[in-house]
ModelCIF file with pLDDT and N, C-alpha, C, O atoms, coordinates in Angstrom:
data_MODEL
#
_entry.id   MODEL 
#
_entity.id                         1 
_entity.type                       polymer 
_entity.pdbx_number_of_molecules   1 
#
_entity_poly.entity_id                      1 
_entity_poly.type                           'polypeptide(L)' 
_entity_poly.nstd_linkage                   no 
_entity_poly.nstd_monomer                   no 
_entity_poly.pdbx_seq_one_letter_code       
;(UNK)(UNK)(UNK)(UNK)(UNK)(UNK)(UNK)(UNK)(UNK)(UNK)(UNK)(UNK)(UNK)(UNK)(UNK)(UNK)
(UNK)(UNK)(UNK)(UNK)(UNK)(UNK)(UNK)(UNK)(UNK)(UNK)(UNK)(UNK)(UNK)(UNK)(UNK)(UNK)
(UNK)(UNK)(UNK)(UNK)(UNK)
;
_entity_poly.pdbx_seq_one_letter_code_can   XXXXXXXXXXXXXXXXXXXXXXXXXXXXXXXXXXXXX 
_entity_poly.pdbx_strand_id                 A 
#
loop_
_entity_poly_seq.entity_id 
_entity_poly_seq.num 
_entity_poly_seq.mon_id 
_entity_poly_seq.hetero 
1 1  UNK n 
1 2  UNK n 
1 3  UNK n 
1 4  UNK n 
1 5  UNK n 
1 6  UNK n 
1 7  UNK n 
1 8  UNK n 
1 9  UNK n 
1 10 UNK n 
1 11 UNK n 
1 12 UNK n 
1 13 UNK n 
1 14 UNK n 
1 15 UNK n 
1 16 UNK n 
1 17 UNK n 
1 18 UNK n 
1 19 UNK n 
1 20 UNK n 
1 21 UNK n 
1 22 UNK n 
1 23 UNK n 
1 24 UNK n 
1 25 UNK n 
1 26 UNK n 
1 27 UNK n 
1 28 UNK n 
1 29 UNK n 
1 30 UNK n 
1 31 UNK n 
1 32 UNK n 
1 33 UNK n 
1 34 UNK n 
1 35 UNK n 
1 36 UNK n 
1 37 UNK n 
#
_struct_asym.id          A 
_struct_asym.entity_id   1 
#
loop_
_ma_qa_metric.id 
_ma_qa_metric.mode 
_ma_qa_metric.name 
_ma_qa_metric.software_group_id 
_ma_qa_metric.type 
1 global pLDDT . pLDDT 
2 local  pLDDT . pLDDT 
#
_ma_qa_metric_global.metric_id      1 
_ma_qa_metric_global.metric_value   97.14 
_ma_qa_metric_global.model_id       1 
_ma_qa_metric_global.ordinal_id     1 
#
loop_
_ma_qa_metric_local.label_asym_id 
_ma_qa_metric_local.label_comp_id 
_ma_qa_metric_local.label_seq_id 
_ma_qa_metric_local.metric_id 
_ma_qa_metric_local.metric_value 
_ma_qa_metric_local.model_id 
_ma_qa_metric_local.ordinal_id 
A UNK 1  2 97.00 1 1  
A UNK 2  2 97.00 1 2  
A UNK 3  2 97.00 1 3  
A UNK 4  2 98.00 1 4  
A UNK 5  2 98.00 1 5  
A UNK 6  2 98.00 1 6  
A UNK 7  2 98.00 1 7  
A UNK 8  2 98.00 1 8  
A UNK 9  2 98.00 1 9  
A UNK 10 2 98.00 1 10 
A UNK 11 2 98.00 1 11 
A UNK 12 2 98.00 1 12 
A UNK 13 2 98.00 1 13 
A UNK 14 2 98.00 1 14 
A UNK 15 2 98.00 1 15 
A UNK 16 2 95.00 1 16 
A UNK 17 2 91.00 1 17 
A UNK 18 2 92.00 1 18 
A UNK 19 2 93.00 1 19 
A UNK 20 2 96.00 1 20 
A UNK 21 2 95.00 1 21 
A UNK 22 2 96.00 1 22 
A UNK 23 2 97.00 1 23 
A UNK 24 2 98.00 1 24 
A UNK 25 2 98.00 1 25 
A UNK 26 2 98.00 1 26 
A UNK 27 2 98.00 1 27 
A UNK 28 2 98.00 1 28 
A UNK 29 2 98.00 1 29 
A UNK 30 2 98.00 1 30 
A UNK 31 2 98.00 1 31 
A UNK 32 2 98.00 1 32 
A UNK 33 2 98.00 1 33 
A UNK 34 2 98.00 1 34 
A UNK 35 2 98.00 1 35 
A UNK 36 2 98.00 1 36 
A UNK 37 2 98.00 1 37 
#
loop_
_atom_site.group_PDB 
_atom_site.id 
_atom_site.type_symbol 
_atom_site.label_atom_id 
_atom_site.label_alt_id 
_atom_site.label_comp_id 
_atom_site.label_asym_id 
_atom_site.label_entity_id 
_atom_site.label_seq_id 
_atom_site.pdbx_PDB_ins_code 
_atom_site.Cartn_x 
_atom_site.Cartn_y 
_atom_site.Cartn_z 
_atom_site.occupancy 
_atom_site.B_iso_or_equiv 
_atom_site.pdbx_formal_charge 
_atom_site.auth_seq_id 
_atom_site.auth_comp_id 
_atom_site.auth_asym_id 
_atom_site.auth_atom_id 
_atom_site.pdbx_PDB_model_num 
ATOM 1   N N  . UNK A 1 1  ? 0.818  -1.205  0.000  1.00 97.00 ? 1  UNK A N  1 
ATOM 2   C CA . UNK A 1 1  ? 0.000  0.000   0.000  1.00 97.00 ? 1  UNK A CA 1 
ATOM 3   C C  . UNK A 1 1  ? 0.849  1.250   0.000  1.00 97.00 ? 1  UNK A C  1 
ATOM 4   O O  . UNK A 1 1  ? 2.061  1.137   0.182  1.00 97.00 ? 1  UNK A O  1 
ATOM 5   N N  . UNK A 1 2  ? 0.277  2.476   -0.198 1.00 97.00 ? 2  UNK A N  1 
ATOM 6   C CA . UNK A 1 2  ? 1.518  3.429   -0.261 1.00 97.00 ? 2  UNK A CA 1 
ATOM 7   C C  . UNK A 1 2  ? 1.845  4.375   0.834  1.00 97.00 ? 2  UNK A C  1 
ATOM 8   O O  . UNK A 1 2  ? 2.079  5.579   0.727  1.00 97.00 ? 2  UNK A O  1 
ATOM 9   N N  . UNK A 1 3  ? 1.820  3.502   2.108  1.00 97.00 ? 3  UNK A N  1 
ATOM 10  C CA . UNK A 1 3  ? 2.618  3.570   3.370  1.00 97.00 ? 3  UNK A CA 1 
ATOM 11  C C  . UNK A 1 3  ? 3.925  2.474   3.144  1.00 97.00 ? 3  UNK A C  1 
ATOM 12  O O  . UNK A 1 3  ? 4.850  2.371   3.950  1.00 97.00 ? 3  UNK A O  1 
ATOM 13  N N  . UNK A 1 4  ? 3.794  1.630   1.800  1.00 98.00 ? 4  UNK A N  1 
ATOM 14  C CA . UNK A 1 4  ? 4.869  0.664   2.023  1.00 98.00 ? 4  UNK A CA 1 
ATOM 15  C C  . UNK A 1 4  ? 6.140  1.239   0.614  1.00 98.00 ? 4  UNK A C  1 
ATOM 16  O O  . UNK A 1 4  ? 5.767  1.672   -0.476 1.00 98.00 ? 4  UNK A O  1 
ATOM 17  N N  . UNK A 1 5  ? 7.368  1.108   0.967  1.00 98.00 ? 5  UNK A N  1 
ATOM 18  C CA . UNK A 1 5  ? 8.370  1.028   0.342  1.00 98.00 ? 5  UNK A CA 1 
ATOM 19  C C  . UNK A 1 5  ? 8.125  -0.035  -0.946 1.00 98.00 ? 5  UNK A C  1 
ATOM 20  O O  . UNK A 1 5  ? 7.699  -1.167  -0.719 1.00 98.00 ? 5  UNK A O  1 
ATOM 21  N N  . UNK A 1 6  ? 8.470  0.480   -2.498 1.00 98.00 ? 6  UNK A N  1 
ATOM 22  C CA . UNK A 1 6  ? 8.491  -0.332  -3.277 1.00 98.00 ? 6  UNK A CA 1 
ATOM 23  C C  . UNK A 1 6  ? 10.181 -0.629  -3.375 1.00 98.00 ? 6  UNK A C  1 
ATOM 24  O O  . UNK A 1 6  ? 10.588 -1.605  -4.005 1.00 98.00 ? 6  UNK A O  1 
ATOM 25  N N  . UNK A 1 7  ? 11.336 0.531   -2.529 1.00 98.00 ? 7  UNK A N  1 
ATOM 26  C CA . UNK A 1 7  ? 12.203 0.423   -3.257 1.00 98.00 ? 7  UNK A CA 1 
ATOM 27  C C  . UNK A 1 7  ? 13.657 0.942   -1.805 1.00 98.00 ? 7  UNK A C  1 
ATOM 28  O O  . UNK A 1 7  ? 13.036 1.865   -1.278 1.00 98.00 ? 7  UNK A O  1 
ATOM 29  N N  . UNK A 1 8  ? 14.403 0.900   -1.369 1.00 98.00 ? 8  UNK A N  1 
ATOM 30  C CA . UNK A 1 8  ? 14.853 0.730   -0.510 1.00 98.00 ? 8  UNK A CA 1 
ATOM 31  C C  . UNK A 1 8  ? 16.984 1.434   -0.698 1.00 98.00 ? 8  UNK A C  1 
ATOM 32  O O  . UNK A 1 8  ? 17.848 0.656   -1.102 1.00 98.00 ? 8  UNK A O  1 
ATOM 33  N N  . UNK A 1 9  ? 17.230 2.537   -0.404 1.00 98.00 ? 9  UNK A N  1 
ATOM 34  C CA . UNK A 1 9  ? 18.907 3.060   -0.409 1.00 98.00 ? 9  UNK A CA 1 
ATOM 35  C C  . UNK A 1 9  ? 19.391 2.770   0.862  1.00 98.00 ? 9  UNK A C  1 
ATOM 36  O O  . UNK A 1 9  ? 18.993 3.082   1.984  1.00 98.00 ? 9  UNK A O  1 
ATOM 37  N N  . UNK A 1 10 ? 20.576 1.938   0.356  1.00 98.00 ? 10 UNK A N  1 
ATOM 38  C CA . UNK A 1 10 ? 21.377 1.786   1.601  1.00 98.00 ? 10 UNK A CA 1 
ATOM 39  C C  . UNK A 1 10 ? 22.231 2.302   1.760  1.00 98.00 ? 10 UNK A C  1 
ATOM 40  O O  . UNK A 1 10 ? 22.769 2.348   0.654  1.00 98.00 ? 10 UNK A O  1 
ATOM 41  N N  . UNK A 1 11 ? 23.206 3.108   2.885  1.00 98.00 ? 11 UNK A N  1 
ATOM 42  C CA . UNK A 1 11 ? 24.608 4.074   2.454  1.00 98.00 ? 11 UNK A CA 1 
ATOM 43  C C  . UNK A 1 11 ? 25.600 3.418   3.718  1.00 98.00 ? 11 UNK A C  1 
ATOM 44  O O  . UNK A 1 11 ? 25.425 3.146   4.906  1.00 98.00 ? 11 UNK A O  1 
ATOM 45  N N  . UNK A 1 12 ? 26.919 3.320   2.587  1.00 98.00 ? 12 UNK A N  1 
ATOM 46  C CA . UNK A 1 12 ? 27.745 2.799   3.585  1.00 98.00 ? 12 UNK A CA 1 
ATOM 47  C C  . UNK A 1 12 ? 29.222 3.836   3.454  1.00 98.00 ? 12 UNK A C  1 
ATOM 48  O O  . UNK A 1 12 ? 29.745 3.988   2.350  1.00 98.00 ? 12 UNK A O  1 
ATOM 49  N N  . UNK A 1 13 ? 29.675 4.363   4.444  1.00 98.00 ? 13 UNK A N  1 
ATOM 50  C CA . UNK A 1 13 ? 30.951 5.173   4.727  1.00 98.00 ? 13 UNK A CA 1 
ATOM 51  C C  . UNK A 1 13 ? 31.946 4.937   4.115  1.00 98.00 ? 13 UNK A C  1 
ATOM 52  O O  . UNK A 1 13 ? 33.002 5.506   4.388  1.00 98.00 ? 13 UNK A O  1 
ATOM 53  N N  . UNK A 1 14 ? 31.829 3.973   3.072  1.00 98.00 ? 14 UNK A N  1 
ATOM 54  C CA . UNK A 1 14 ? 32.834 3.129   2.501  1.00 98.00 ? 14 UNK A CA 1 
ATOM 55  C C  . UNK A 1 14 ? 32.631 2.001   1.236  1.00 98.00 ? 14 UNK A C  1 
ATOM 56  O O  . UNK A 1 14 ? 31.583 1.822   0.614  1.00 98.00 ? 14 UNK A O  1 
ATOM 57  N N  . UNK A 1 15 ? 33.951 1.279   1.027  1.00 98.00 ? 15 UNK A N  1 
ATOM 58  C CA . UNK A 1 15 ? 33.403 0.492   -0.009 1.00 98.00 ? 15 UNK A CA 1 
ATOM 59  C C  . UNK A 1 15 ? 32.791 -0.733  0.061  1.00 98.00 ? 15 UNK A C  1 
ATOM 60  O O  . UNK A 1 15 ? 33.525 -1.719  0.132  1.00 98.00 ? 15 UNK A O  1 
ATOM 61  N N  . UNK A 1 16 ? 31.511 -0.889  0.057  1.00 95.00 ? 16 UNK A N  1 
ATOM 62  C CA . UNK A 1 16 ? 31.020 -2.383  0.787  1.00 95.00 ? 16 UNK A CA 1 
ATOM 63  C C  . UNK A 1 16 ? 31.385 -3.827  0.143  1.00 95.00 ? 16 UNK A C  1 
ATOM 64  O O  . UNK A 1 16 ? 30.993 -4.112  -0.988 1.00 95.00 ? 16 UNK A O  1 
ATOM 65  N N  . UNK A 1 17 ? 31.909 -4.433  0.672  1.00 91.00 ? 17 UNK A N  1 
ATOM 66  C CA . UNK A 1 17 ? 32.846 -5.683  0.162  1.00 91.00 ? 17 UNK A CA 1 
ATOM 67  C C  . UNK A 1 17 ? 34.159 -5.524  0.933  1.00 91.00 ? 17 UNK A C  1 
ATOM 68  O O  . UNK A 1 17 ? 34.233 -4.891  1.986  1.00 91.00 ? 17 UNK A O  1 
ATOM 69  N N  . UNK A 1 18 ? 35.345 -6.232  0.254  1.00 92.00 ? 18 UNK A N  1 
ATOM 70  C CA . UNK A 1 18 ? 36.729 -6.055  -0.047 1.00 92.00 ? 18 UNK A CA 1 
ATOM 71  C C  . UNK A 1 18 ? 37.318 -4.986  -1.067 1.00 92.00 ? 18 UNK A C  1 
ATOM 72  O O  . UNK A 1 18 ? 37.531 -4.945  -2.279 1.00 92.00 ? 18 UNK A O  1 
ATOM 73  N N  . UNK A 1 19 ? 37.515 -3.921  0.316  1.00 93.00 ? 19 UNK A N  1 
ATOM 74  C CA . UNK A 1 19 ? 37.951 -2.352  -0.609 1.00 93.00 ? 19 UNK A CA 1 
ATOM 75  C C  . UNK A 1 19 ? 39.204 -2.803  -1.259 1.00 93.00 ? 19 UNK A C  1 
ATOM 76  O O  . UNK A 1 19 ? 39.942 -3.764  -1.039 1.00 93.00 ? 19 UNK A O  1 
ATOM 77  N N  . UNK A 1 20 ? 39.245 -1.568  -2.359 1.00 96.00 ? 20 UNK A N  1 
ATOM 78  C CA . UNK A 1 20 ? 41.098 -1.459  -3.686 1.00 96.00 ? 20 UNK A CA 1 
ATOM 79  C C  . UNK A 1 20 ? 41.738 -1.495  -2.599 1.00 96.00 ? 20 UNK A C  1 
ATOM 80  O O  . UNK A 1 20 ? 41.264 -1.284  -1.482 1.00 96.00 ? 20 UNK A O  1 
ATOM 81  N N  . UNK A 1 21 ? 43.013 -1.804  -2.902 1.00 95.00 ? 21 UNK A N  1 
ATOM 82  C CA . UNK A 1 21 ? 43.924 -1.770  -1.839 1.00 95.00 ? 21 UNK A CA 1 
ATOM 83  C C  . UNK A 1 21 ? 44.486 -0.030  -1.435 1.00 95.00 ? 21 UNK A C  1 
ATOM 84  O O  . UNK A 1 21 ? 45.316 0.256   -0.573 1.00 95.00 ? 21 UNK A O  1 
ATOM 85  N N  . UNK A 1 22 ? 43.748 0.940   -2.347 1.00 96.00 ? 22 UNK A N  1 
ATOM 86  C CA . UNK A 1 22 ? 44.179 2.260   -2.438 1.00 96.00 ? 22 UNK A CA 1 
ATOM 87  C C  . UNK A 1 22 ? 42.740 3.376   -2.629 1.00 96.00 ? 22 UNK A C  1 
ATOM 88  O O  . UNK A 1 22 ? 41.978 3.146   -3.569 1.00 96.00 ? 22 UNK A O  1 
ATOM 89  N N  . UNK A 1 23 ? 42.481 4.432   -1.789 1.00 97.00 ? 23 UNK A N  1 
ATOM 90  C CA . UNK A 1 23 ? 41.095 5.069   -2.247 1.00 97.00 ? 23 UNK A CA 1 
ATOM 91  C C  . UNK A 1 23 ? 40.285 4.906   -1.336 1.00 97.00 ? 23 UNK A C  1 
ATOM 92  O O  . UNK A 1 23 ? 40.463 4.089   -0.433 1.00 97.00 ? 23 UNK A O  1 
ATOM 93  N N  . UNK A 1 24 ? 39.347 5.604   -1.426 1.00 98.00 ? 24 UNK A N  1 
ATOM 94  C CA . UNK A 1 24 ? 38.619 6.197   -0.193 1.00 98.00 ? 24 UNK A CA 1 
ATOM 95  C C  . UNK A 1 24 ? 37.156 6.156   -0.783 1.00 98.00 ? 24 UNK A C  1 
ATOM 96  O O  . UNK A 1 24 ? 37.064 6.880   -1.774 1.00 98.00 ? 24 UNK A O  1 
ATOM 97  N N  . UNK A 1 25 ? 35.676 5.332   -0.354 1.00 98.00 ? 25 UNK A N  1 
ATOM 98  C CA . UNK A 1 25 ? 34.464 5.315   -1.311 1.00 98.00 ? 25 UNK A CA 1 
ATOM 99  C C  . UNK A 1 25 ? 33.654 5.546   -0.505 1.00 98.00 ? 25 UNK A C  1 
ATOM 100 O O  . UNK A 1 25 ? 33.866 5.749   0.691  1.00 98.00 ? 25 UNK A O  1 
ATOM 101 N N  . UNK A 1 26 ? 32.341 5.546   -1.211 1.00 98.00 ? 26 UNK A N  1 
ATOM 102 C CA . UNK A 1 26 ? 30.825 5.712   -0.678 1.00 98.00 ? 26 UNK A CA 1 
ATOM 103 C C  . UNK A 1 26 ? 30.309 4.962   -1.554 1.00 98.00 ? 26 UNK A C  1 
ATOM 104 O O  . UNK A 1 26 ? 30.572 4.949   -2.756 1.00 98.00 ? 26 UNK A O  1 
ATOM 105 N N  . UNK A 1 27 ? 29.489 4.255   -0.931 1.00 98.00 ? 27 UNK A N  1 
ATOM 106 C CA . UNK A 1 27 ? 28.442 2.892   -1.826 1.00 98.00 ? 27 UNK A CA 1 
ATOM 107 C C  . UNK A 1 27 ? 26.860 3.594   -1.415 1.00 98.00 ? 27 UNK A C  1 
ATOM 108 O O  . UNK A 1 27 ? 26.539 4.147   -0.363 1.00 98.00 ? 27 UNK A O  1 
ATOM 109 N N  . UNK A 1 28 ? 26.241 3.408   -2.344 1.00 98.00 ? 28 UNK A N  1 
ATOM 110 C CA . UNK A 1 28 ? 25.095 3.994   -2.261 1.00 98.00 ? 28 UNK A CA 1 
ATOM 111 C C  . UNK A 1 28 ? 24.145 2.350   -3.245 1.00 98.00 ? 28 UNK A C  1 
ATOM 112 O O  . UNK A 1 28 ? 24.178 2.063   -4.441 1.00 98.00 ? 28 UNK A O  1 
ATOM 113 N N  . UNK A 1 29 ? 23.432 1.648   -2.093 1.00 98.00 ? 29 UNK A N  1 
ATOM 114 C CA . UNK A 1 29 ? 22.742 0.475   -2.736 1.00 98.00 ? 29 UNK A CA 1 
ATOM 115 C C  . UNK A 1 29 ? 21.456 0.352   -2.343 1.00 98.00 ? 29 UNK A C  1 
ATOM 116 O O  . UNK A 1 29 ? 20.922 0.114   -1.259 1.00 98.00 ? 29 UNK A O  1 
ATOM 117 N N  . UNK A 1 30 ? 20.913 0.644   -3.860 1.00 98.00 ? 30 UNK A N  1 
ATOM 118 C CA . UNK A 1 30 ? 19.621 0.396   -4.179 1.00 98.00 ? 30 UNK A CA 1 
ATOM 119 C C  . UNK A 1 30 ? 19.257 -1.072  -3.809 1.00 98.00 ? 30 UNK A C  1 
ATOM 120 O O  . UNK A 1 30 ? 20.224 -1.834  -3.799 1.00 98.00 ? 30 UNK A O  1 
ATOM 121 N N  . UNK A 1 31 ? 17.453 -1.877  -3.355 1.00 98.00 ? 31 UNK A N  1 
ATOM 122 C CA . UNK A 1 31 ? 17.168 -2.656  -2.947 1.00 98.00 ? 31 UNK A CA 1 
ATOM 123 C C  . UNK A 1 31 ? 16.045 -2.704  -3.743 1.00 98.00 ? 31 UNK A C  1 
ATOM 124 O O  . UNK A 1 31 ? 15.856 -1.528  -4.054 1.00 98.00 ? 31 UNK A O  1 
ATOM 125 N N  . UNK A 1 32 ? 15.139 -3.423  -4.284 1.00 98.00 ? 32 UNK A N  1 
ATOM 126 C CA . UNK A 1 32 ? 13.995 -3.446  -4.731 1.00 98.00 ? 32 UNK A CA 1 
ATOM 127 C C  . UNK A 1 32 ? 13.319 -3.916  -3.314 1.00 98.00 ? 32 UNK A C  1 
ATOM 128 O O  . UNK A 1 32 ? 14.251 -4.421  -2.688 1.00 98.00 ? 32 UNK A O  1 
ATOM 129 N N  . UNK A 1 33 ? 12.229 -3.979  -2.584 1.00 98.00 ? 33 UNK A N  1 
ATOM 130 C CA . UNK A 1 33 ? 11.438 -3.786  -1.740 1.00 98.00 ? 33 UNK A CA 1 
ATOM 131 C C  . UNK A 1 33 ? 10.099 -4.809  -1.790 1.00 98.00 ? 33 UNK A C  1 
ATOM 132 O O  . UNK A 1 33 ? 9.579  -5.478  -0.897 1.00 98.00 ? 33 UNK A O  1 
ATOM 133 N N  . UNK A 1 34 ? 9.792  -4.658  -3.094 1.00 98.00 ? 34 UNK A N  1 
ATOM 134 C CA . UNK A 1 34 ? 8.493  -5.265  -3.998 1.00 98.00 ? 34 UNK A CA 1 
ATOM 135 C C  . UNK A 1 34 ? 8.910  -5.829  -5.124 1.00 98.00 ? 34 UNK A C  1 
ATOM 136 O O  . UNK A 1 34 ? 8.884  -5.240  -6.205 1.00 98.00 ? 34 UNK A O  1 
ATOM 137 N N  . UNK A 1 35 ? 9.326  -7.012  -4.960 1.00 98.00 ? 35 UNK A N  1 
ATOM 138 C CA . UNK A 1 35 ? 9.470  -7.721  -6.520 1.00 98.00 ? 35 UNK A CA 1 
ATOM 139 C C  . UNK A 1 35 ? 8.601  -8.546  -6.843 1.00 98.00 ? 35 UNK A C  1 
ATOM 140 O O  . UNK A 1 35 ? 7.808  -9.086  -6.072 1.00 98.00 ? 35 UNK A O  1 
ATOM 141 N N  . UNK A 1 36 ? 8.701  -8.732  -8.219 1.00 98.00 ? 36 UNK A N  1 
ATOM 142 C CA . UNK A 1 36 ? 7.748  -9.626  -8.746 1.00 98.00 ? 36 UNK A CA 1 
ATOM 143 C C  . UNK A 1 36 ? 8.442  -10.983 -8.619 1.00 98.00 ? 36 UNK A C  1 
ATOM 144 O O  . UNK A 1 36 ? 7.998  -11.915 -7.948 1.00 98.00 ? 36 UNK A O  1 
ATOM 145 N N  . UNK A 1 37 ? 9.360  -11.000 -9.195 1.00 98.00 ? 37 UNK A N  1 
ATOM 146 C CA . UNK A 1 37 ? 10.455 -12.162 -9.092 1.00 98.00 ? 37 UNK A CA 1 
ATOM 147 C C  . UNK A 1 37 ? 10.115 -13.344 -8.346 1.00 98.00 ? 37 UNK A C  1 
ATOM 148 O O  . UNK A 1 37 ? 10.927 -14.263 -8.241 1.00 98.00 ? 37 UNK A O  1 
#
């Protein structure tokens, strides 16, 4: 209903995984919420 999220940003201070061995990131990850799938 549209009190509910179809779609979901996640933010992380950094690079999410196993960072370059060099560099400094921001990950910004989208989620779908509502899939059909």
């Amino acid at each position: 209903g549209p009190r509910s999220a179809n779609m979901e940003m996640v933010f992380f201070n950094g690079y999410s995984g196993v960072p370059p061995p060099q560099g400094h990131y921001f990950t910004l990850t989208p989620v779908i919420l509502s899939p059909k799938s």
